[in-house]
C-alpha atoms as a PDB file:
ATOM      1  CA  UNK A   1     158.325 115.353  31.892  1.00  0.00           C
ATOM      2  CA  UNK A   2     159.327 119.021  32.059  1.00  0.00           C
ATOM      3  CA  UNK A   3     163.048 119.505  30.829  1.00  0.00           C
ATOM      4  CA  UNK A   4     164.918 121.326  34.075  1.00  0.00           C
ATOM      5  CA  UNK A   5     167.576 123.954  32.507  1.00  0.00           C
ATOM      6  CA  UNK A   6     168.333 125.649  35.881  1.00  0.00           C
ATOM      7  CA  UNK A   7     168.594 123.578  39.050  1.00  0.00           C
ATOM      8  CA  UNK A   8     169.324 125.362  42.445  1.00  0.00           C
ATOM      9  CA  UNK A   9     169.528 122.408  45.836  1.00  0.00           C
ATOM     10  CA  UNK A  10     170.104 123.415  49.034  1.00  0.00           C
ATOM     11  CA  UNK A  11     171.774 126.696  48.128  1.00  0.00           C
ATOM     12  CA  UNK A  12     173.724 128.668  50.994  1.00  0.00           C
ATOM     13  CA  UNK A  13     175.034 132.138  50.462  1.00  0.00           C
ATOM     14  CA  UNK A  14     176.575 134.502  53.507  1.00  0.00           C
ATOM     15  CA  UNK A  15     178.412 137.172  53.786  1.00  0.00           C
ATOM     16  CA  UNK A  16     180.226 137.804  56.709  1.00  0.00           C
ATOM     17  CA  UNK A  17     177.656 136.513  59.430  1.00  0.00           C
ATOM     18  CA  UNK A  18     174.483 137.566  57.470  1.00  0.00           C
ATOM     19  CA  UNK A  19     172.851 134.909  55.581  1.00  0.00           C
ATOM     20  CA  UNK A  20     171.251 135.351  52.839  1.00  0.00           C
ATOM     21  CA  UNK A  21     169.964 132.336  51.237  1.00  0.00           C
ATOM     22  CA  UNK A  22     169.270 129.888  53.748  1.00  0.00           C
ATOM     23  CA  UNK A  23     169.188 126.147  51.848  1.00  0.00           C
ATOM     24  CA  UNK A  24     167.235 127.530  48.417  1.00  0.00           C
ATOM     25  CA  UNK A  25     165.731 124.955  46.021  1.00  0.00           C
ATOM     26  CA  UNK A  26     164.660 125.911  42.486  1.00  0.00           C
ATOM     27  CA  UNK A  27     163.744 125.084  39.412  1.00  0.00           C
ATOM     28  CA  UNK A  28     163.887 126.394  35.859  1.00  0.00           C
ATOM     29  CA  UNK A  29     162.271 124.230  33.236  1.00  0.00           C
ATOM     30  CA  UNK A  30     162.657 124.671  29.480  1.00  0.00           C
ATOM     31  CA  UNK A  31     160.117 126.991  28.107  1.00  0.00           C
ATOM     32  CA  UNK A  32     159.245 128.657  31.470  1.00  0.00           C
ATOM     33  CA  UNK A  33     158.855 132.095  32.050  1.00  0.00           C
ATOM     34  CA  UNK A  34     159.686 131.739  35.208  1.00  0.00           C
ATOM     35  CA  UNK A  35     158.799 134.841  38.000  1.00  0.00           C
ATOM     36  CA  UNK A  36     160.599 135.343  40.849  1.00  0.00           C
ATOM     37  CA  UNK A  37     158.815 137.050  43.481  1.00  0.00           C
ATOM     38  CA  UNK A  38     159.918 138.265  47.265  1.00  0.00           C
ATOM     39  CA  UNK A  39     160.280 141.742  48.796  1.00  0.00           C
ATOM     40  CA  UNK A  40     164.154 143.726  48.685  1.00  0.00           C
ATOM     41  CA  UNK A  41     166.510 141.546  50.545  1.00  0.00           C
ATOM     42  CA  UNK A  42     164.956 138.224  50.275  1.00  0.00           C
ATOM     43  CA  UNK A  43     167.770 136.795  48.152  1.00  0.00           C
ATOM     44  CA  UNK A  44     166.139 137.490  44.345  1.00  0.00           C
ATOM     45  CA  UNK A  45     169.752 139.142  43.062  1.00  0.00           C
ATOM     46  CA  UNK A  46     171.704 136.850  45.294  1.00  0.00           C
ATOM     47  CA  UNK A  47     170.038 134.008  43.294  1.00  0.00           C
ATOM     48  CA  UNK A  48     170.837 135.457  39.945  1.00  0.00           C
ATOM     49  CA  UNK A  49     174.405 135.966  40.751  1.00  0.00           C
ATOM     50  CA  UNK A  50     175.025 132.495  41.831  1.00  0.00           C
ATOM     51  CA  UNK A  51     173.361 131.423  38.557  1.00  0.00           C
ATOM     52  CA  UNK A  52     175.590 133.795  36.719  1.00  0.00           C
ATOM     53  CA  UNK A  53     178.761 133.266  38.594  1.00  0.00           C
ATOM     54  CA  UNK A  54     179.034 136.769  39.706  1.00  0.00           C
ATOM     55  CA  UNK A  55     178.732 135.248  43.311  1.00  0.00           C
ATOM     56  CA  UNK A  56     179.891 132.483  45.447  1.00  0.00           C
ATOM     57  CA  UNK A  57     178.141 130.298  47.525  1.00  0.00           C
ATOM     58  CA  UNK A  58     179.058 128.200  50.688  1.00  0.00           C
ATOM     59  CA  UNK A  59     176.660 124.945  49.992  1.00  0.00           C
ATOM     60  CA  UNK A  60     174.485 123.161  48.078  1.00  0.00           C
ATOM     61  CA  UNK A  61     174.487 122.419  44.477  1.00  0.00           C
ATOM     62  CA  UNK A  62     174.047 124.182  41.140  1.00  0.00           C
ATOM     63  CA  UNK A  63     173.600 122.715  38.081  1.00  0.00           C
ATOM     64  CA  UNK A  64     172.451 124.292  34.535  1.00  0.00           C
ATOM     65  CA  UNK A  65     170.887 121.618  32.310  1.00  0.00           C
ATOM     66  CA  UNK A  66     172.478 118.255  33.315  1.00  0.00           C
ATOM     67  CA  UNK A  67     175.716 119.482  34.257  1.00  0.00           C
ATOM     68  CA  UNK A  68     176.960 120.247  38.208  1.00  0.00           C
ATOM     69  CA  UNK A  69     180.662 120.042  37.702  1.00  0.00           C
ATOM     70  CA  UNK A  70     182.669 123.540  37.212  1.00  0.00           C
ATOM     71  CA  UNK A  71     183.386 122.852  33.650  1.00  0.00           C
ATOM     72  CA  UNK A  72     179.536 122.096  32.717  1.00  0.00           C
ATOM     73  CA  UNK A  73     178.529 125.027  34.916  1.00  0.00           C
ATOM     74  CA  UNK A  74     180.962 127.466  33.037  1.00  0.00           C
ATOM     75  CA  UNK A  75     179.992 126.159  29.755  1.00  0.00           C
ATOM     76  CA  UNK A  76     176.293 126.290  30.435  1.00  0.00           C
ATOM     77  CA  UNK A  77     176.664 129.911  31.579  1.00  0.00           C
ATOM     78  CA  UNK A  78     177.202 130.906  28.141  1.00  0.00           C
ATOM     79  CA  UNK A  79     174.150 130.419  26.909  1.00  0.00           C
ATOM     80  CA  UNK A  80     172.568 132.661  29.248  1.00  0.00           C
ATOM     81  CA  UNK A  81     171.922 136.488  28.605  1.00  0.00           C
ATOM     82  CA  UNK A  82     171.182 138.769  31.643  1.00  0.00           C
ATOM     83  CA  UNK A  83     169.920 142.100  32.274  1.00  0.00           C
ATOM     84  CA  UNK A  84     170.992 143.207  35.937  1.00  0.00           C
ATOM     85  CA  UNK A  85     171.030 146.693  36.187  1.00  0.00           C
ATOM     86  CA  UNK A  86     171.898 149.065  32.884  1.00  0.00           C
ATOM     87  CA  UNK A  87     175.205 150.209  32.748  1.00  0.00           C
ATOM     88  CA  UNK A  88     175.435 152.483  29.146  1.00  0.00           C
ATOM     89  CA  UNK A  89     177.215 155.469  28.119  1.00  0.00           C
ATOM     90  CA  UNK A  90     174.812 158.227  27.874  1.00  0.00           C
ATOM     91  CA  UNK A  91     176.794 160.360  25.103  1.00  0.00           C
ATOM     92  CA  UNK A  92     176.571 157.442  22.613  1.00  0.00           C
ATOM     93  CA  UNK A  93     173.678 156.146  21.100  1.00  0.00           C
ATOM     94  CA  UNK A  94     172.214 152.220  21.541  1.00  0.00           C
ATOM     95  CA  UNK A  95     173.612 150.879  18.599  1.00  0.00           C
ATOM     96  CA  UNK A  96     177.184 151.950  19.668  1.00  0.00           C
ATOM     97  CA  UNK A  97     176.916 150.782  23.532  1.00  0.00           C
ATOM     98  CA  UNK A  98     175.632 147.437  21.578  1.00  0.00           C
ATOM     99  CA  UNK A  99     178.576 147.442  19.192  1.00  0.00           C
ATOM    100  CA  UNK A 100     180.692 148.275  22.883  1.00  0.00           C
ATOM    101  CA  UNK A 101     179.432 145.278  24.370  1.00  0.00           C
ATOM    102  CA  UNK A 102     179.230 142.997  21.180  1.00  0.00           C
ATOM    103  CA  UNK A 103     183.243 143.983  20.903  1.00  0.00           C
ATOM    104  CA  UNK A 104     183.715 142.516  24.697  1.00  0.00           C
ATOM    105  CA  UNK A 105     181.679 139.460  24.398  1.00  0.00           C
ATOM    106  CA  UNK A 106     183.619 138.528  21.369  1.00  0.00           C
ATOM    107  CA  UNK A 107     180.662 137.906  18.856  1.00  0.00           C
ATOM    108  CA  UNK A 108     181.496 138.676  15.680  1.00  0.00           C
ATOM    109  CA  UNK A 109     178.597 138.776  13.678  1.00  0.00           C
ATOM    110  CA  UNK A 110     178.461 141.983  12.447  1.00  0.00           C
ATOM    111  CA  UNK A 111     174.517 141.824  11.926  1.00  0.00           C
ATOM    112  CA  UNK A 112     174.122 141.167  15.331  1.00  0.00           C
ATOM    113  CA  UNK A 113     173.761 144.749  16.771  1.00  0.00           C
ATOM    114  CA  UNK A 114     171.262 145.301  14.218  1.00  0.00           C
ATOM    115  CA  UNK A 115     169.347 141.851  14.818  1.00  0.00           C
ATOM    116  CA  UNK A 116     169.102 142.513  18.589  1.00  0.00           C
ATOM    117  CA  UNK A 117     168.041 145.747  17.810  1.00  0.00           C
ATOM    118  CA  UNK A 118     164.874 145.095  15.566  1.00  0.00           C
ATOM    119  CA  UNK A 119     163.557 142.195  18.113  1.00  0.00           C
ATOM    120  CA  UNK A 120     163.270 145.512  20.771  1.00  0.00           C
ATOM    121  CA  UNK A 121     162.251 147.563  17.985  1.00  0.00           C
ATOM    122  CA  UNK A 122     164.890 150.421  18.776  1.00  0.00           C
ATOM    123  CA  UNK A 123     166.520 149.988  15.306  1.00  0.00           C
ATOM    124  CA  UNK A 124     165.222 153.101  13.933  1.00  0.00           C
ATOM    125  CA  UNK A 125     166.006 155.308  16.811  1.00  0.00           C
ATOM    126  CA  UNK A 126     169.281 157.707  16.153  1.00  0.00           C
ATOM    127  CA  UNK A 127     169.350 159.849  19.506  1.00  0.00           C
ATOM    128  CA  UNK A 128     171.900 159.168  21.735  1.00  0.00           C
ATOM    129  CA  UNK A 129     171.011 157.453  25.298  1.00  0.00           C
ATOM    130  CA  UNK A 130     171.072 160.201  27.982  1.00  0.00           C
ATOM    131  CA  UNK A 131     167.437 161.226  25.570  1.00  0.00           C
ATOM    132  CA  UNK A 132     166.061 157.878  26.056  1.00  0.00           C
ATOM    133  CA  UNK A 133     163.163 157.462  27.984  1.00  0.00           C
ATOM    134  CA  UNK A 134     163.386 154.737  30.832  1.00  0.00           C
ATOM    135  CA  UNK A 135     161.447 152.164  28.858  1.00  0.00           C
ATOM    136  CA  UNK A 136     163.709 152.802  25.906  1.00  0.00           C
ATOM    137  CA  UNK A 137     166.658 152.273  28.352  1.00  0.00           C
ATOM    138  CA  UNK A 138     165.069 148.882  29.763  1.00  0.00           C
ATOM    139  CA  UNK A 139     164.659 147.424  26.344  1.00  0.00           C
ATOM    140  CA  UNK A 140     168.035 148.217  25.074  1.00  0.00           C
ATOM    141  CA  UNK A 141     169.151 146.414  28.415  1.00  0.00           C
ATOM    142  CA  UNK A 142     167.345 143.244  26.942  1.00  0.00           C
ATOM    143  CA  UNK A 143     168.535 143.899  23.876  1.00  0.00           C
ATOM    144  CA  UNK A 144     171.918 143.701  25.425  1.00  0.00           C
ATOM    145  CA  UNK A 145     171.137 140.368  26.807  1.00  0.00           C
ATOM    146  CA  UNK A 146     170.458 139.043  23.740  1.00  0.00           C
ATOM    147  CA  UNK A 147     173.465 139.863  22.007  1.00  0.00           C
ATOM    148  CA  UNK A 148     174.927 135.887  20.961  1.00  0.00           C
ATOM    149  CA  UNK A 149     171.277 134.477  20.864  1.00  0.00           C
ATOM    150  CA  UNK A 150     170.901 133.192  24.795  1.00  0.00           C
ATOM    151  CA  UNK A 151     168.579 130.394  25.304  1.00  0.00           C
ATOM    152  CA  UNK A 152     168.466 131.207  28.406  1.00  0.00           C
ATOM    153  CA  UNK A 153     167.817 135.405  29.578  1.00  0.00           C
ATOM    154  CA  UNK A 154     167.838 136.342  33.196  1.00  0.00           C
ATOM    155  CA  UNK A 155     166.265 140.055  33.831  1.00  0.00           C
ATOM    156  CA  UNK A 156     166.473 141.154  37.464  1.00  0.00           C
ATOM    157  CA  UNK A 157     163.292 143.908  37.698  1.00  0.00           C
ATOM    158  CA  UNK A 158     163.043 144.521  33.696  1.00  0.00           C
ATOM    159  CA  UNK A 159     159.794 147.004  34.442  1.00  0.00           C
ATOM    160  CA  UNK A 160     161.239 148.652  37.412  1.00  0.00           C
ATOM    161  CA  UNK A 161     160.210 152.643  37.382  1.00  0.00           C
ATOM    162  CA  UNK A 162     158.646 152.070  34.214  1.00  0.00           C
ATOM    163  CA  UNK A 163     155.229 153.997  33.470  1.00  0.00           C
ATOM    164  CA  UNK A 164     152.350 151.744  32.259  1.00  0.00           C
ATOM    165  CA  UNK A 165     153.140 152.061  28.466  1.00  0.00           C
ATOM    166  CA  UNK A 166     156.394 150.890  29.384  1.00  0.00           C
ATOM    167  CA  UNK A 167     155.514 148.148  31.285  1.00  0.00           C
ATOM    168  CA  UNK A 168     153.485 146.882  28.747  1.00  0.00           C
ATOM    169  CA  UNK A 169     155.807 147.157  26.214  1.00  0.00           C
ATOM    170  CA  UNK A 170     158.549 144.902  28.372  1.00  0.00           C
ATOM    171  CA  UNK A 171     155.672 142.530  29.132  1.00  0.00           C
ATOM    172  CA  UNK A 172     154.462 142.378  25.077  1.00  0.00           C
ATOM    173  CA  UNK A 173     158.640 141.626  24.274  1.00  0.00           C
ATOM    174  CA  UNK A 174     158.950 138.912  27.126  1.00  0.00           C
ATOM    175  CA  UNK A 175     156.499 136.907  25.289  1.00  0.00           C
ATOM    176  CA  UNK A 176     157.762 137.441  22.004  1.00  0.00           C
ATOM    177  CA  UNK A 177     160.949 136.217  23.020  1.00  0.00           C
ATOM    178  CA  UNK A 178     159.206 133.037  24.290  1.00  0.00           C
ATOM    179  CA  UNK A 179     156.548 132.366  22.131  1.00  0.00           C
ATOM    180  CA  UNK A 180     158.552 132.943  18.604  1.00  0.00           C
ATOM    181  CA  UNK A 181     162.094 132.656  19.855  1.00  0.00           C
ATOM    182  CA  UNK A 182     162.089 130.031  22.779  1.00  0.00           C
ATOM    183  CA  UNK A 183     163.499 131.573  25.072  1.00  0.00           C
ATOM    184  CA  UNK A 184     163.377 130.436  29.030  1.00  0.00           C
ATOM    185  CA  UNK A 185     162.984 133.538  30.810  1.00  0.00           C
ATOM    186  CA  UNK A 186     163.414 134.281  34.292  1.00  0.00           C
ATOM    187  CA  UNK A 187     162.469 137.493  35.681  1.00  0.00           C
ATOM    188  CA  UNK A 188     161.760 139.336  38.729  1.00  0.00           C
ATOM    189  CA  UNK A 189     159.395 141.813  39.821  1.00  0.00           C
ATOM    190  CA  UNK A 190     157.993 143.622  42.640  1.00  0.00           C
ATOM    191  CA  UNK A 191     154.792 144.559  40.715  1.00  0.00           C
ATOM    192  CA  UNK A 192     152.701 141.294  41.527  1.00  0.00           C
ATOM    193  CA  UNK A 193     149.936 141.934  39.266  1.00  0.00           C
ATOM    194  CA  UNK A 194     151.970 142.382  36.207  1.00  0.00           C
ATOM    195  CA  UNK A 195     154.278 139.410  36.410  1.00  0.00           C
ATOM    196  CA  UNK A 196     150.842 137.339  36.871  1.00  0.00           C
ATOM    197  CA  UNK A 197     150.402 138.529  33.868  1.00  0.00           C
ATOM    198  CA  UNK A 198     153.755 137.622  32.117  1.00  0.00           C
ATOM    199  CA  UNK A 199     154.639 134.788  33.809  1.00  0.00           C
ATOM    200  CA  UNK A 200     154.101 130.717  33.779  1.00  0.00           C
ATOM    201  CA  UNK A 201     155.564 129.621  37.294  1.00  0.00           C
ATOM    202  CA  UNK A 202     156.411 131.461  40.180  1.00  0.00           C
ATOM    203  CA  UNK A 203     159.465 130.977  43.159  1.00  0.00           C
ATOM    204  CA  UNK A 204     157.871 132.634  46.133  1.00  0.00           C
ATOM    205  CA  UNK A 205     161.613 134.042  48.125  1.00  0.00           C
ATOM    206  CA  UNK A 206     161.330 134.790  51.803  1.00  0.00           C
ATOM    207  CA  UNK A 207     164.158 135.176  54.522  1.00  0.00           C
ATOM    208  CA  UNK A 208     166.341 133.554  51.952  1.00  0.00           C
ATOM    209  CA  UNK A 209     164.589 130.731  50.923  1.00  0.00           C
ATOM    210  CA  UNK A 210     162.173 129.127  48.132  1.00  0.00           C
ATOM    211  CA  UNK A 211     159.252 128.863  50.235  1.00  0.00           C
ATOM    212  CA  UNK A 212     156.908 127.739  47.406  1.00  0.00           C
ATOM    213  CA  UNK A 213     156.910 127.107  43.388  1.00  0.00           C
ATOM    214  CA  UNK A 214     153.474 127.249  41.714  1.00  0.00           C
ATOM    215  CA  UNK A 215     152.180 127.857  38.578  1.00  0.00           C
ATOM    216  CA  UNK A 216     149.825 130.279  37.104  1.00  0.00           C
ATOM    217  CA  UNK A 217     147.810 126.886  37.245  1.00  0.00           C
ATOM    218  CA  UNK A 218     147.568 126.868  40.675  1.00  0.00           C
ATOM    219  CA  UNK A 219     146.672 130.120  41.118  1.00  0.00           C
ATOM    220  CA  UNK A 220     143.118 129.147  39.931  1.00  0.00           C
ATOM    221  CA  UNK A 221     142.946 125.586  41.634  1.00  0.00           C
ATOM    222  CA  UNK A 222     144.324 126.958  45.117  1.00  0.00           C
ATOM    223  CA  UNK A 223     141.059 128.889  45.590  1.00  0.00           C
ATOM    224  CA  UNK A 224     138.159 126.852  46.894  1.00  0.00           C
ATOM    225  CA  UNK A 225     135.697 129.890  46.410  1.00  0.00           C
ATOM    226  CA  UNK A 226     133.302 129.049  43.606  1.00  0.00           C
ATOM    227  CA  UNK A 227     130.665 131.288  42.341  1.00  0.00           C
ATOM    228  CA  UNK A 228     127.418 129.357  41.120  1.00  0.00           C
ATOM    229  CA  UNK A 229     124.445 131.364  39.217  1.00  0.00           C
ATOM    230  CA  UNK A 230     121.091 129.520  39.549  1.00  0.00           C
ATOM    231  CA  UNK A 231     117.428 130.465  37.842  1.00  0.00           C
ATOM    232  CA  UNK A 232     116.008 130.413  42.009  1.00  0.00           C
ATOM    233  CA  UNK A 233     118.163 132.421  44.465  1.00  0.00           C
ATOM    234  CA  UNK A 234     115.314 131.472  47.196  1.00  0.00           C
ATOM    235  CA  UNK A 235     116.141 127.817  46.681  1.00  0.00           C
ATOM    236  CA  UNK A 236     119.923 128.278  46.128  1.00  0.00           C
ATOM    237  CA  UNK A 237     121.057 126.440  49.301  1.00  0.00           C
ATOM    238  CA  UNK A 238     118.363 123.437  48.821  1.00  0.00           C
ATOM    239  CA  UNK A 239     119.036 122.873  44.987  1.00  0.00           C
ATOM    240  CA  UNK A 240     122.764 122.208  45.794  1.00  0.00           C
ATOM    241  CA  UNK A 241     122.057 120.207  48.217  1.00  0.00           C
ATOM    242  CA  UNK A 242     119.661 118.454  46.496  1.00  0.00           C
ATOM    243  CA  UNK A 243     120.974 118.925  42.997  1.00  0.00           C
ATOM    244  CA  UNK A 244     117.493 120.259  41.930  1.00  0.00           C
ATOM    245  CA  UNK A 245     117.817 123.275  40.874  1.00  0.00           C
ATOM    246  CA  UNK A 246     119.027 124.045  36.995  1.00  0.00           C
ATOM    247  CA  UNK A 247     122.660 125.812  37.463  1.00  0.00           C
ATOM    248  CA  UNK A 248     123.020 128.554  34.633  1.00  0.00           C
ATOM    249  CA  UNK A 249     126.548 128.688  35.037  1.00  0.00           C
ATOM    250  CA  UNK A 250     129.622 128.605  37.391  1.00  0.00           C
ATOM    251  CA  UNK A 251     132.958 130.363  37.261  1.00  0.00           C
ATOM    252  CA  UNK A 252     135.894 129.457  39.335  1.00  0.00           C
ATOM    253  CA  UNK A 253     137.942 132.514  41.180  1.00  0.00           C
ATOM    254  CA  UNK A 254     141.630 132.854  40.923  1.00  0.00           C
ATOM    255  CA  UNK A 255     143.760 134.420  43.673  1.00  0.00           C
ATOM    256  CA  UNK A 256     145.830 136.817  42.408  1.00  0.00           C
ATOM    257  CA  UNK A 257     149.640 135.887  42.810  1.00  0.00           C
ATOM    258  CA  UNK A 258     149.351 139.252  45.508  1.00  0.00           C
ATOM    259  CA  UNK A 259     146.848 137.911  46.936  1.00  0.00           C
ATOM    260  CA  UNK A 260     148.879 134.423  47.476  1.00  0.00           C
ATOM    261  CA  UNK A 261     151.987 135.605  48.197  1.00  0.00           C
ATOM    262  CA  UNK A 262     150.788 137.839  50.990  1.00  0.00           C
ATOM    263  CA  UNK A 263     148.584 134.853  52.420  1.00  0.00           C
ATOM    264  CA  UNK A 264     151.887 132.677  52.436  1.00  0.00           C
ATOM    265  CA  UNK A 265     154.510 134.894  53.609  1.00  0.00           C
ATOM    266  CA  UNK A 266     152.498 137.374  55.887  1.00  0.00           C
ATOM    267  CA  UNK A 267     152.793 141.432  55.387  1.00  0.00           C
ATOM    268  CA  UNK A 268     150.573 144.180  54.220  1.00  0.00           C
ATOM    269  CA  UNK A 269     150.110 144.844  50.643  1.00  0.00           C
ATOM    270  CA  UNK A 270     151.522 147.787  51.008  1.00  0.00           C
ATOM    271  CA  UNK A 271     154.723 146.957  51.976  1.00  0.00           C
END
């Protein structure tokens, strides 16, 4: 049985008289990279703030591994790294914002900065980071995250405005993290394709709730469309029927998660 690590039930959030997670159940389990997927406003940051305690909500329950009571929740919380937005100072260079934010998380470690560093592979670079390109920028945002060795790293749109290089890069360090590291990841994305492509389970957000979890798994057993080669196209129909016919070979289609998400929550793809 899959080991839950982050455990959302029921989970209200308004503000004022909007609401913007409407009763949201989810679930992180150990080892996932876990890919949250909805369009802007569906609740994806809302989530992560709850999880992070940079938010408030009205009802339901959260718990983060076994623990639902405040103190378990708090102490949980720090083992989780997030990347939310950048926030660096563009006249220094990435190893001094690190050594900034090393300094306020209270690590002491002085190898850390340069650990953190190598895993992003940024350790050699010198310039300060107003000159870094936006992919360098994302991955010293991870690297951020992962000052204090998280076993847990929540990045809210790591490949946002990122060029395809970039993206690939991101994608390539995601599963580094996981594979060699262990890291649970959860991360969200508005490029469909790519987090099929990073990703082991989904959260499907709309109108503020989890309206399905699946895994990359399903993706391939949802779709009932099978393509069947056979050595007589005339007597196609007849040899399946009949089971007469010698098939060469058959090859099960998978839905892209686009394709799935846009059949479950409605819209155009190009929305």
């Amino acid at each position: 049985m899959s080991e839950a690590v982050i455990t959302l039930k029921g989970v209200q959030k308004s503000y004022g008289k909007h609401q913007v997670l409407r009763g949201v159940d989810l679930q992180v389990n150990k080892g996932d990279i876990y890919g949250l997927v909805g369009r802007n406003g569906a609740g994806k940051t809302t989530i992560f703030k709850i999880i992070l305690g940079l938010s408030e909500y009205q009802a339901g329950d959260l718990m983060i591994g076994s623990g639902s009571s405040q103190q378990e929740i708090k102490k949980g919380r720090k083992k989780i790294g997030f990347f939310v937005g950048s926030n660096f100072f563009g006249y220094l260079t990435g190893r001094q914002n690190l050594e900034y934010y090393q300094a306020l998380k209270g690590i002491k470690d002085k190898k850390e900065v340069e650990r953190v560093l190598d895993i992003v592979e940024l350790n050699q670079v010198k310039a300060p980071v107003k000159n870094y390109s936006m992919g360098m920028r994302q991955r010293l945002g991870i690297a951020n995250a992962l000052l204090g060795n998280p076993e847990i790293l929540i990045l809210d749109e790591p490949t946002n405005g990122l060029d395809p290089q970039g993206i690939a890069d991101v994608r390539a360090l995601l599963r580094k993290l996981n594979q060699e590291y262990g890291m649970t990841i959860i991360v969200s994305s508005h490029i469909l394709g790519e987090l099929q492509n990073t990703a082991h389970r989904f959260g499907i957000v709309n109108d503020g709730r989890i309206v399905r979890e699946i895994s990359t798994e399903d993706l391939q057993t949802d779709e009932k469309t099978v393509r069947i080669s056979v050595d007589d196209l005339e007597k196609a129909e007849e040899a399946l029927m009949a089971a007469g016919v010698k098939v060469l070979g058959k090859e099960q289609e998978t839905r892209s998660l686009e394709e799935y998400y846009f059949n479950l929550v409605g819209g155009k793809e190009n929305e």
